[in-house]
Protein backbone atom coordinates (compact mmCIF):
# COMPACT_ATOMS: atom_id res chain seq x y z
CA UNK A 1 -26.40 4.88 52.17
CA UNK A 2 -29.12 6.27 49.15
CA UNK A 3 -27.80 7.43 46.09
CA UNK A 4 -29.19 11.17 47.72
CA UNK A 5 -26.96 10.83 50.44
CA UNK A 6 -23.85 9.59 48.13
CA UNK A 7 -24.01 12.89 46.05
CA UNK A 8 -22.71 15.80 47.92
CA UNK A 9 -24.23 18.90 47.48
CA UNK A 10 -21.43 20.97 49.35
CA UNK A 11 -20.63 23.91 46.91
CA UNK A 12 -16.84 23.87 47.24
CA UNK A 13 -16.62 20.03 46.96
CA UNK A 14 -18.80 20.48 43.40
CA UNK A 15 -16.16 22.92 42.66
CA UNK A 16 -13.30 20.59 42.91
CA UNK A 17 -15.06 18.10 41.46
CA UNK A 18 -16.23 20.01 38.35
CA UNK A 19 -12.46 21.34 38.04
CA UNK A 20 -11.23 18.03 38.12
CA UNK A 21 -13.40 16.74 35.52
CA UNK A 22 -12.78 19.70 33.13
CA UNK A 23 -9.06 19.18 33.38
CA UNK A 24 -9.10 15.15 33.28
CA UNK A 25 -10.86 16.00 29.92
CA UNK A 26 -8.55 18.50 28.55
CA UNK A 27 -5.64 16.83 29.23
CA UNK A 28 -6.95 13.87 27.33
CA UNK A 29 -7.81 16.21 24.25
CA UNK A 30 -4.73 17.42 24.43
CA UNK A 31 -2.99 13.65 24.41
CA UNK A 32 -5.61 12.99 21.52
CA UNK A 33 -4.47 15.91 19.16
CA UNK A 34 -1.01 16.09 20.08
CA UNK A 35 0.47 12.48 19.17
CA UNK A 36 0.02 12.77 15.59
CA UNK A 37 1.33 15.81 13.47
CA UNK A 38 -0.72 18.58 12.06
CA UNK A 39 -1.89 16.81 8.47
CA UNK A 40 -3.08 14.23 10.34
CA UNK A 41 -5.45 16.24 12.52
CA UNK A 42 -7.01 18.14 9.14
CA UNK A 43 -7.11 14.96 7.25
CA UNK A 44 -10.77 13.21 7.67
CA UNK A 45 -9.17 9.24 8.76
CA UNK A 46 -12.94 7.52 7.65
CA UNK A 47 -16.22 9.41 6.10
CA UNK A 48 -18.07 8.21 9.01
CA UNK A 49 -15.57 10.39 11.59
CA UNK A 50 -14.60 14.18 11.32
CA UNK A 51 -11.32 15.76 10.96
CA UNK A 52 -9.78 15.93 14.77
CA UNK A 53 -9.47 19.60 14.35
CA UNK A 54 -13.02 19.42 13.88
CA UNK A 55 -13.58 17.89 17.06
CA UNK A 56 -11.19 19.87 19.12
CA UNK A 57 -12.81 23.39 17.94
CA UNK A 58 -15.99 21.99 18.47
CA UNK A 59 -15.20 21.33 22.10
CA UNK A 60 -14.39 24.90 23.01
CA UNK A 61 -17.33 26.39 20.47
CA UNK A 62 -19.76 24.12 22.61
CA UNK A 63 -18.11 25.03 26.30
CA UNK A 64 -17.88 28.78 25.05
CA UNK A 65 -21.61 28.58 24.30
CA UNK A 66 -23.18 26.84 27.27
CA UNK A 67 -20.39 28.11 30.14
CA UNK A 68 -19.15 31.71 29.14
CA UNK A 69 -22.65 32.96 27.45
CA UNK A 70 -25.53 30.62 28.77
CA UNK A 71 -24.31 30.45 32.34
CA UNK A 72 -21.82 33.46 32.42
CA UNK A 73 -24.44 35.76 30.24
CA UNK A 74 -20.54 36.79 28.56
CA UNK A 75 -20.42 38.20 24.56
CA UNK A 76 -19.22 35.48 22.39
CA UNK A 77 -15.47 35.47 21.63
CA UNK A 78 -16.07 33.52 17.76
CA UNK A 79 -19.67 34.12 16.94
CA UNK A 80 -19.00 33.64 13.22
CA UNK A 81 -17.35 29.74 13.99
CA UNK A 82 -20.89 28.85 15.48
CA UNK A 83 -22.22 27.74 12.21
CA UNK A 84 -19.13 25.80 11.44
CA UNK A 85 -19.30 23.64 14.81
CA UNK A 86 -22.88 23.23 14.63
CA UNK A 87 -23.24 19.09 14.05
CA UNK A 88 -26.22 19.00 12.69
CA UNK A 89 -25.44 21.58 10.11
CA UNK A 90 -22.96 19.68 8.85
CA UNK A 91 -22.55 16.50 8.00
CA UNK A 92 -19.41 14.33 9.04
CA UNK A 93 -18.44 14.18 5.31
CA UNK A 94 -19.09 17.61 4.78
CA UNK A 95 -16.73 19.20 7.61
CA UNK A 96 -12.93 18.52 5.74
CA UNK A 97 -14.71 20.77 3.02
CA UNK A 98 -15.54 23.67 5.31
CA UNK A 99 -13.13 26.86 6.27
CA UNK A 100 -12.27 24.99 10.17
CA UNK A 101 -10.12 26.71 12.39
CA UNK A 102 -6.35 25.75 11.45
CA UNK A 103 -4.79 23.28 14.60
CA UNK A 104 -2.87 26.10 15.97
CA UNK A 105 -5.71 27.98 15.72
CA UNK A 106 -7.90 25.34 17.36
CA UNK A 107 -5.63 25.27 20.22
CA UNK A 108 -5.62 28.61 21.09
CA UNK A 109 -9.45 29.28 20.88
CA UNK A 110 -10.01 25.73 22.95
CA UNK A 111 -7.55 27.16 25.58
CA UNK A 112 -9.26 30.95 25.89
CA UNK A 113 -12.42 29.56 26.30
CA UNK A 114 -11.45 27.29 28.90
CA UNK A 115 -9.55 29.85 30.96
CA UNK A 116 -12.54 31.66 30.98
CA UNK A 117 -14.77 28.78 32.29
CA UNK A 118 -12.47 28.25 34.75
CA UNK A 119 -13.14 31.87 36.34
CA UNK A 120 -16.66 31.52 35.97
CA UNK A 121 -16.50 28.11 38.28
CA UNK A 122 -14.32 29.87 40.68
CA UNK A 123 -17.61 32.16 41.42
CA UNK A 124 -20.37 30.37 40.46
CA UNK A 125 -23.06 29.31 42.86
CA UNK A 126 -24.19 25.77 42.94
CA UNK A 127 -27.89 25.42 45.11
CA UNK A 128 -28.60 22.35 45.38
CA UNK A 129 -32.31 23.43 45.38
CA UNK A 130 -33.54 26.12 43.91
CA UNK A 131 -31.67 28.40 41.40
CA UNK A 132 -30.74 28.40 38.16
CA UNK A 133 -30.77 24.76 36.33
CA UNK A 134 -27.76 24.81 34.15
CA UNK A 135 -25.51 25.75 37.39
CA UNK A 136 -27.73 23.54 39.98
CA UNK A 137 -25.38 20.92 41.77
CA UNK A 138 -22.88 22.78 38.83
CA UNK A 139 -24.64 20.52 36.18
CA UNK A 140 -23.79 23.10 33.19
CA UNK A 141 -19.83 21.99 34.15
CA UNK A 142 -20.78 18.30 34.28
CA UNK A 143 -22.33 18.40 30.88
CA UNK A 144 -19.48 20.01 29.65
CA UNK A 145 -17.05 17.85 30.72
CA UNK A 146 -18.98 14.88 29.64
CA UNK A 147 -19.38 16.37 26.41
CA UNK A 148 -15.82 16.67 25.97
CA UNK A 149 -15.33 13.13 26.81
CA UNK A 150 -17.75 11.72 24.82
CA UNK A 151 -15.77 13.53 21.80
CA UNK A 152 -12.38 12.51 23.38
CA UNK A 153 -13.67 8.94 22.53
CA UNK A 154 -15.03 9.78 19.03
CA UNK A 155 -11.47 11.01 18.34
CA UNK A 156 -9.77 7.61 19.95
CA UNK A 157 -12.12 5.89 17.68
CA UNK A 158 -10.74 8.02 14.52
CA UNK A 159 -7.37 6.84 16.07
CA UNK A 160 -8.02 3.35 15.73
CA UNK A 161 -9.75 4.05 12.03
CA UNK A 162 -6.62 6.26 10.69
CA UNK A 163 -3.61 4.07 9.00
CA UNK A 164 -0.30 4.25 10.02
CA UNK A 165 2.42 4.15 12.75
CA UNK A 166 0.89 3.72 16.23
CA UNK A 167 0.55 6.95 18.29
CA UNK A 168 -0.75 6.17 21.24
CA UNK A 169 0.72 3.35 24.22
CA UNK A 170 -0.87 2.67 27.21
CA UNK A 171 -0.32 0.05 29.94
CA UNK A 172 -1.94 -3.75 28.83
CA UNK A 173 -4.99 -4.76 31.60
CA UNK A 174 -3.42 -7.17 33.81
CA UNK A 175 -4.18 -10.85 32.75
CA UNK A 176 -5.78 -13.04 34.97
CA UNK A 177 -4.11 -15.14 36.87
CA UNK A 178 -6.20 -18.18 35.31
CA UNK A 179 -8.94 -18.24 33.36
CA UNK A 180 -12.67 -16.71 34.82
CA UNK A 181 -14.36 -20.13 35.94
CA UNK A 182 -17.42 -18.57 37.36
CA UNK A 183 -20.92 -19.56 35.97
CA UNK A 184 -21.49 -18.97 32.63
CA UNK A 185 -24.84 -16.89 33.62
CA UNK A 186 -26.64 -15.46 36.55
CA UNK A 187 -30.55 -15.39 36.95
CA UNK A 188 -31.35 -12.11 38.10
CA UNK A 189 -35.32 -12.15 39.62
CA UNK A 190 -38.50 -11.46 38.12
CA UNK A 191 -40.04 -7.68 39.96
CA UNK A 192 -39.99 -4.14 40.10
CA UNK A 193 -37.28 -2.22 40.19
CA UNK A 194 -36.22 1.38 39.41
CA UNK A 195 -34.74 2.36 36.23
CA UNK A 196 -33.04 5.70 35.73
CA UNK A 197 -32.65 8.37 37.94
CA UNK A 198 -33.72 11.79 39.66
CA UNK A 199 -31.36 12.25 42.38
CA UNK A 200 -28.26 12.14 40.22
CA UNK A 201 -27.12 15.28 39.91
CA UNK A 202 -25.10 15.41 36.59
CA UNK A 203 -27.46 12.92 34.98
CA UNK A 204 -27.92 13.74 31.28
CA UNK A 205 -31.94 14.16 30.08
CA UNK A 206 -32.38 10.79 28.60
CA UNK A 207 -31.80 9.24 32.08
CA UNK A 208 -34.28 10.88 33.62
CA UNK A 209 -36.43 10.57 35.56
CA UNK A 210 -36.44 7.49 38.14
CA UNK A 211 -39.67 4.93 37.34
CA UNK A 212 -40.52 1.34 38.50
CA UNK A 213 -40.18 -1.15 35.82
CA UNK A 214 -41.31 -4.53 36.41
CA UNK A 215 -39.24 -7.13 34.63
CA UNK A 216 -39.70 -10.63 34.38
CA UNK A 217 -36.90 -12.75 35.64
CA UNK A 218 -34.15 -13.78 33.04
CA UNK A 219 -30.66 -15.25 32.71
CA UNK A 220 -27.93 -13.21 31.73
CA UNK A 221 -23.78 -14.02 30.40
CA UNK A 222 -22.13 -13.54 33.36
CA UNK A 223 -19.28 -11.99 31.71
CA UNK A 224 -19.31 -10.04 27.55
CA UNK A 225 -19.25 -12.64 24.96
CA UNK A 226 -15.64 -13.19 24.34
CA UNK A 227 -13.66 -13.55 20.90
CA UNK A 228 -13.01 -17.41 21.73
CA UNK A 229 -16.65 -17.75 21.94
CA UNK A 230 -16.97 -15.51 18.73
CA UNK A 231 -14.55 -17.33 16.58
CA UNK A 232 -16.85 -20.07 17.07
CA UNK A 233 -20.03 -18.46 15.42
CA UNK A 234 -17.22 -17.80 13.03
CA UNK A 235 -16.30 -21.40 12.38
CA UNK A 236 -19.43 -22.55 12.11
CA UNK A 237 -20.69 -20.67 9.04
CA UNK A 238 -22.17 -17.65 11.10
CA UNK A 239 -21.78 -15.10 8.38
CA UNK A 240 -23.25 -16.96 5.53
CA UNK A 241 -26.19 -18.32 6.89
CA UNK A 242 -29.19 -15.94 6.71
CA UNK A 243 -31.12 -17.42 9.04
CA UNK A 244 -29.33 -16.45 11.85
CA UNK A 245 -29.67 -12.58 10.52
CA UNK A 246 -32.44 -9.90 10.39
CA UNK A 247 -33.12 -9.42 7.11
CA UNK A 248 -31.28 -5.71 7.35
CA UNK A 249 -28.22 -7.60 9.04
CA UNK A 250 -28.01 -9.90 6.43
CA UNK A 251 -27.97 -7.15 3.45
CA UNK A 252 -25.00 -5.53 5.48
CA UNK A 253 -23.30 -8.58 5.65
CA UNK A 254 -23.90 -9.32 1.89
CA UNK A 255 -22.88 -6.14 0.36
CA UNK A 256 -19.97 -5.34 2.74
CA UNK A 257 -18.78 -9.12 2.39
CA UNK A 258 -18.37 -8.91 6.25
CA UNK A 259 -17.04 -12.22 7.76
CA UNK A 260 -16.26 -10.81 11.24
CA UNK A 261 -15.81 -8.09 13.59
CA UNK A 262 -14.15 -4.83 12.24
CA UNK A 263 -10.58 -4.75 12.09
CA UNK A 264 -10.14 -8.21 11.90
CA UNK A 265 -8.40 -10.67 8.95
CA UNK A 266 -7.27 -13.85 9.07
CA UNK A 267 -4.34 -14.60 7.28
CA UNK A 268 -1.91 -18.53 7.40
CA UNK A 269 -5.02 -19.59 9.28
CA UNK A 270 -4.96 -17.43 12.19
CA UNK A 271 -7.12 -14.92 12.70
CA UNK A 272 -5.55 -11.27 13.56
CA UNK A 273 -6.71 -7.89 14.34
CA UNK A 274 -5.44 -4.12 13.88
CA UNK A 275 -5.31 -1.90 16.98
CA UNK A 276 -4.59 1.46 17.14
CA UNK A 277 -1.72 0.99 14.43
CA UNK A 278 -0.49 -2.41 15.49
CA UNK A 279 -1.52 -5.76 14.22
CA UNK A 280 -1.62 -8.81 16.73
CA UNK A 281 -3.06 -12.13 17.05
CA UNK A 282 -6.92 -12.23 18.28
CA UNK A 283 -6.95 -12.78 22.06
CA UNK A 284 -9.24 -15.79 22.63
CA UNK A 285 -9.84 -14.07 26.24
CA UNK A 286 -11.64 -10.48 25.81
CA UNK A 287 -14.85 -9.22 25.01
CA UNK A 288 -15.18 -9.20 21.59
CA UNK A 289 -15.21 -5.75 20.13
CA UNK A 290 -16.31 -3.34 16.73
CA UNK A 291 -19.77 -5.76 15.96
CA UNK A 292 -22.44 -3.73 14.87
CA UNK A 293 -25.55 -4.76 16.87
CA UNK A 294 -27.35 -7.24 13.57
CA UNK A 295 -23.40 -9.21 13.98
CA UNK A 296 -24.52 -9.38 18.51
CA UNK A 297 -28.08 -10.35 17.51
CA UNK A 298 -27.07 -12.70 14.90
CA UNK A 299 -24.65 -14.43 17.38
CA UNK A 300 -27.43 -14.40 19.90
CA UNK A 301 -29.41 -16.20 17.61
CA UNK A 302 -27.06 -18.96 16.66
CA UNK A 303 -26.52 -19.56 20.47
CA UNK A 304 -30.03 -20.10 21.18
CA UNK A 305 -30.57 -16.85 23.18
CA UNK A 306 -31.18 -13.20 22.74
CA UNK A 307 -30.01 -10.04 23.19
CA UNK A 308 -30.84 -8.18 27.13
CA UNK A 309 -33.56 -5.55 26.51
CA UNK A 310 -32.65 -2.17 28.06
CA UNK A 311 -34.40 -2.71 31.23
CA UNK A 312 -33.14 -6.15 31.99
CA UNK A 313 -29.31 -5.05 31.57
CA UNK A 314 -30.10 -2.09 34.05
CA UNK A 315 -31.62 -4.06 36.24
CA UNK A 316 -28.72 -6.60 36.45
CA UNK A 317 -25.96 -3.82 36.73
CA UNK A 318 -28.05 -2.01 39.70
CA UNK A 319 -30.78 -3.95 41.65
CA UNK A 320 -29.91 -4.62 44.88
CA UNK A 321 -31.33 -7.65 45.59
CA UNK A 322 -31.19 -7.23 49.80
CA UNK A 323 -32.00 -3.96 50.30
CA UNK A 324 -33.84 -4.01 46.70
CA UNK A 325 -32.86 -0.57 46.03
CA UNK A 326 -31.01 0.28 42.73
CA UNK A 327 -27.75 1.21 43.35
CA UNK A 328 -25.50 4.29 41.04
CA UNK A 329 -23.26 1.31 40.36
CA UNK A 330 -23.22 -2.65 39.75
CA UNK A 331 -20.39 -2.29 43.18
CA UNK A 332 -22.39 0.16 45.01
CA UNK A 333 -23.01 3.95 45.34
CA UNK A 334 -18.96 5.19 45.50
CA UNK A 335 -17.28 6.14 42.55
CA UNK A 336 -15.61 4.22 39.77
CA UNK A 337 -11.95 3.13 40.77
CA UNK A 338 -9.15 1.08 38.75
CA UNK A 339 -9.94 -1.89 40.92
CA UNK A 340 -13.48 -1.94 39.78
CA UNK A 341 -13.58 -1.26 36.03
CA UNK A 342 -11.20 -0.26 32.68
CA UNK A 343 -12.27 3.16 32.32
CA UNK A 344 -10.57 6.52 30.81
CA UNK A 345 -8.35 5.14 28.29
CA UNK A 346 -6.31 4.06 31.39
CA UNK A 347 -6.07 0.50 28.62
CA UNK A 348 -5.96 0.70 24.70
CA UNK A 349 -8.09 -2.56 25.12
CA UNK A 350 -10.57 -4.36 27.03
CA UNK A 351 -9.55 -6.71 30.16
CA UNK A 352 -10.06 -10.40 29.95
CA UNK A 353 -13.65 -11.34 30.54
CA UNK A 354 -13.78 -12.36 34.11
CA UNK A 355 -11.39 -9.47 35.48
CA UNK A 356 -12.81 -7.13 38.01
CA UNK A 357 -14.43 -8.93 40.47
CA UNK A 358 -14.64 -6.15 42.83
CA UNK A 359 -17.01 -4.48 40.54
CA UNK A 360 -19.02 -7.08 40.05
CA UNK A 361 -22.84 -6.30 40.71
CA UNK A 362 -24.45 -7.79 43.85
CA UNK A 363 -26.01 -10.54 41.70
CA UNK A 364 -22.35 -11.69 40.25
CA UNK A 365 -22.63 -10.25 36.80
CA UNK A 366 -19.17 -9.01 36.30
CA UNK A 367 -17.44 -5.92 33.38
CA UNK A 368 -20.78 -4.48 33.52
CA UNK A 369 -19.31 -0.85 33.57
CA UNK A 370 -16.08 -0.30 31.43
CA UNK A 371 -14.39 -2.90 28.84
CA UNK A 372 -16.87 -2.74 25.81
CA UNK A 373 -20.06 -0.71 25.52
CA UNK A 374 -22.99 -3.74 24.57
CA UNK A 375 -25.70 -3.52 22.41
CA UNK A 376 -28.93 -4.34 24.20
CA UNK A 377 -32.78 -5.02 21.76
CA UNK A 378 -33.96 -2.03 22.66
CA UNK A 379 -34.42 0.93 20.83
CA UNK A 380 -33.35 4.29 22.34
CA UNK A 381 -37.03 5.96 23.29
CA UNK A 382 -37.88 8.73 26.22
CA UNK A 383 -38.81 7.25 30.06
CA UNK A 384 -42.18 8.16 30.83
CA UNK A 385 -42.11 12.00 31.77
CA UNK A 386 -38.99 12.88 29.79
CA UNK A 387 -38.47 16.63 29.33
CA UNK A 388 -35.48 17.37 26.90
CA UNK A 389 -32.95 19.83 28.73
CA UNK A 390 -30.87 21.69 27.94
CA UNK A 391 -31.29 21.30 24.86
CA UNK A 392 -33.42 19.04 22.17
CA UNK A 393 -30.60 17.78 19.93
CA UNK A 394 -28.76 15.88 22.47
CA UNK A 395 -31.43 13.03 23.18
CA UNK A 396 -34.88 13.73 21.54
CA UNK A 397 -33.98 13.61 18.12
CA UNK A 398 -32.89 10.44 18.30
CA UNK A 399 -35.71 8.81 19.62
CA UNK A 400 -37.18 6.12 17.40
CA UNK A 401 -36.42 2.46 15.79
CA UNK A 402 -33.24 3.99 13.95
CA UNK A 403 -31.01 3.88 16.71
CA UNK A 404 -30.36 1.16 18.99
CA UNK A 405 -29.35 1.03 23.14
CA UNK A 406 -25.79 0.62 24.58
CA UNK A 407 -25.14 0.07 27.87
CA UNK A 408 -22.18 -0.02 30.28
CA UNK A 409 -19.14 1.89 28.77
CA UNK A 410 -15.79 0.82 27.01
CA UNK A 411 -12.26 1.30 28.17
CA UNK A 412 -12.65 4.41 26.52
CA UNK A 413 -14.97 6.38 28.58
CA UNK A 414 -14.08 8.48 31.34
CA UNK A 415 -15.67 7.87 34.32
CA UNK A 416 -17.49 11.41 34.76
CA UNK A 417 -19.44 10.33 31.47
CA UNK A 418 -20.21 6.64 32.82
CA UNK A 419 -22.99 5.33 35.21
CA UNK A 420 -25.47 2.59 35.64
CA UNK A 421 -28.05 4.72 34.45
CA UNK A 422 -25.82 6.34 31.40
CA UNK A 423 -27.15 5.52 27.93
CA UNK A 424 -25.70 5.41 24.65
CA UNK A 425 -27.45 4.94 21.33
CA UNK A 426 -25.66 3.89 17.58
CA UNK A 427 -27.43 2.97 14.31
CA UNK A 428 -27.13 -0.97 14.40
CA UNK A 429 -24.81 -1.11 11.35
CA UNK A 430 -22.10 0.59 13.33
CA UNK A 431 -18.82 -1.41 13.79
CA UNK A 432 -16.05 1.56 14.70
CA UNK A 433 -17.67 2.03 17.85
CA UNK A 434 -16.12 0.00 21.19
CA UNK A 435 -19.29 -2.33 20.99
CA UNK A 436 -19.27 -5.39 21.96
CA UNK A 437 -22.47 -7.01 24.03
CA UNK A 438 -24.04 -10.09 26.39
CA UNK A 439 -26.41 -12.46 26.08
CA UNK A 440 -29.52 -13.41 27.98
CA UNK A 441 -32.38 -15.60 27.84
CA UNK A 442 -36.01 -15.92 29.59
CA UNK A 443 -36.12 -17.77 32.85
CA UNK A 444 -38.29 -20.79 33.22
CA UNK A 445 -41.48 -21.30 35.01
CA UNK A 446 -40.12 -22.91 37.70
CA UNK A 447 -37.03 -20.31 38.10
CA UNK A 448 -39.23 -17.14 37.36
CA UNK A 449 -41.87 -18.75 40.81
């Protein structure tokens, strides 16, 4: 089966599915702004985050704009908020100082605007060819919904940055039932392959379009770098020797006086961490997690390898190596299922490294989708024939050396926002974000024949 003939392009199935999505969001914005009382949602947790009012007006302003005027051609219900929503009119340590909607406030607009969109997907018409873009294959309600969850996990991360009682449980991954003794890397084959995608239908601009890249064959971690093998770089003087760091890294380490990952401290020589409001002991067994991407690149250094470039992690999650086809997913072409990845905040943390091996790719790399989003060496730049849609601010302005590639998802992405094509981008100081990474190195002569 093709990825073409995997995506349905039956009207009422798009229907459900966009419904299902828009309501799997909302109900998590509404776990997200409901667990903590209402100082706590106008308070701004971290300069680097906004207010979670902030977030949760912004969510209907942006669905108001884009469903109930751009694809409904409906009068705006808060034309005068439009300013105050606008991201890149205000800074995140500008928005506690601006007149935002009050929580209940919030609430109400978010849920007006929503009941709305719902109408308009009860009528609208979804061509797959043909018609109008934003509602083709209903990709105006996909890009909502994805924009909502990508804000649901901003607002978990402000969770995890905010002090105090926990407010949020969830279930713990299940452990394995002994430790992941696969091999410690797979060789994935030098050749062409094709990155990205055109036949996706919900596929955000910066995916697109589908080109052959040729890539050189490589070794890559079979499994995320874990915190066991972290502590390590840790022990052995990782964060004061500057050879090990690019000369940016190294300033960051200096004048933060980093000495590991974010949220960490070691204390009656044991190292512990801080998790959504509860301190525990470092688990030797996950991914390692909050490391900018100068703390991955520094590791990679000190253990003789390298970060994956862009290319080579897509190619690892997706090519097919029998039918050598690239498939939607490191499993296959069906969608993501418990059994196959830690995705939608189903965990509060990532699975031990080695769990999932139904969702391993077909080459035996394994957590490639879900657990921790990982850094790759590349920096976030257009495919060749990128057209920004719908709008500029979404991909194009980012383009450049500032901002660096992450791949793959964390436990805290929802599904509908996560793909083997899906890209994410961060300035490589960041160390809030559920980053974590892999390693790779080049194959030999012999290997790459």
């Amino acid at each position: 089966m093709t990825i073409e003939e995997n995506v349905t392009t039956d009207p009422e199935a798009l229907r459900r599915r966009a419904a299902d999505a828009l309501l799997t969001a909302r109900r998590r914005t509404t776990l997200l702004t409901s667990c903590v009382e209402e100082p706590e949602l106008t308070a701004q947790h971290s300069p680097l985050m906004s207010p979670l009012v902030w977030d949760l007006a912004h969510i209907g302003n942006q669905e108001e704009q884009w469903l109930l005027r751009a694809v409904a051609g409906r009068e705006a219900i808060r034309p005068e908020i439009d300013p105050l929503y606008d991201a890149f009119e205000h800074p995140r340590a500008e928005r506690p100082r601006l007149p935002l909607l009050a929580p209940r406030e919030a609430r109400g607009y978010a849920a007006e605007v929503r009941g709305r969109a719902l109408d308009i997907l009860d009528g609208a018409s979804f061509e797959a060819d043909g018609g109008e873009r934003l509602t083709r294959s209903g990709f105006a309600f996909g890009m909502i919904a994805q924009h909502e969850q990508q804000h649901d996990e901003t607002m978990l991360i402000t969770h995890q940055l905010r002090t105090g009682a926990a407010a949020l449980t969830a279930p713990d991954p299940e452990p394995l039932s002994e430790p992941f003794a696969g091999p410690a890397e797979v060789l994935v084959p030098g050749g062409p392959f094709t990155m990205g995608t055109t036949a996706e239908p919900w596929a955000l601009d910066n995916e697109r379009p589908a080109h052959a890249r040729f890539v050189p064959a490589f070794h890559i971690d079979t499994v995320p770098v874990t915190n066991a093998a972290y502590l390590e770089f840790i022990a052995d003087g990782g964060y004061r020797e500057p050879r090990w760091w690019a000369p940016a890294g190294w300033a960051m380490v200096q004048e933060g006086g980093f000495e590991a990952p974010r949220f960490w401290r070691r204390e009656a020589g044991q190292w512990l961490r801080r998790r959504f409001g509860v301190t525990e002991a470092v688990p030797p067994d996950e991914p390692v997690l909050h490391v900018s991407w100068y703390e991955a690149d520094a590791y990679a250094r000190w253990a003789g390898r390298r970060l994956p470039s862009e290319e080579e992690w897509e190619k690892a999650a997706r090519f097919d190596p029998a039918s050598g086809r690239s498939l939607r997913y490191p499993w296959g072409d069906s969608d993501p299922t418990p059994e196959r990845a830690n995705l939608g905040q189903r965990h509060l943390r990532p699975a031990p490294a080695g769990s999932y091996p139904l969702g391993q790719s077909p080459l035996g790399v394994r957590q490639l989708i879900g657990d921790v989003w990982e850094w790759t060496a590349s920096d976030f730049l257009p495919y060749p024939g990128f057209v920004a849609y719908p709008y500029r601010e979404y991909s194009e302005v980012f383009f450049g050396p500032d901002h660096k590639v992450l791949r793959g998802g964390s436990f805290a992405v929802d599904p509908v926002a996560c793909r083997g094509t899906f890209r994410n981008w961060d300035l490589p100081v960041r160390r809030q974000i559920f980053a974590g990474f892999r390693t790779a190195r080049d194959a030999d002569a012999r290997e790459a024949a």
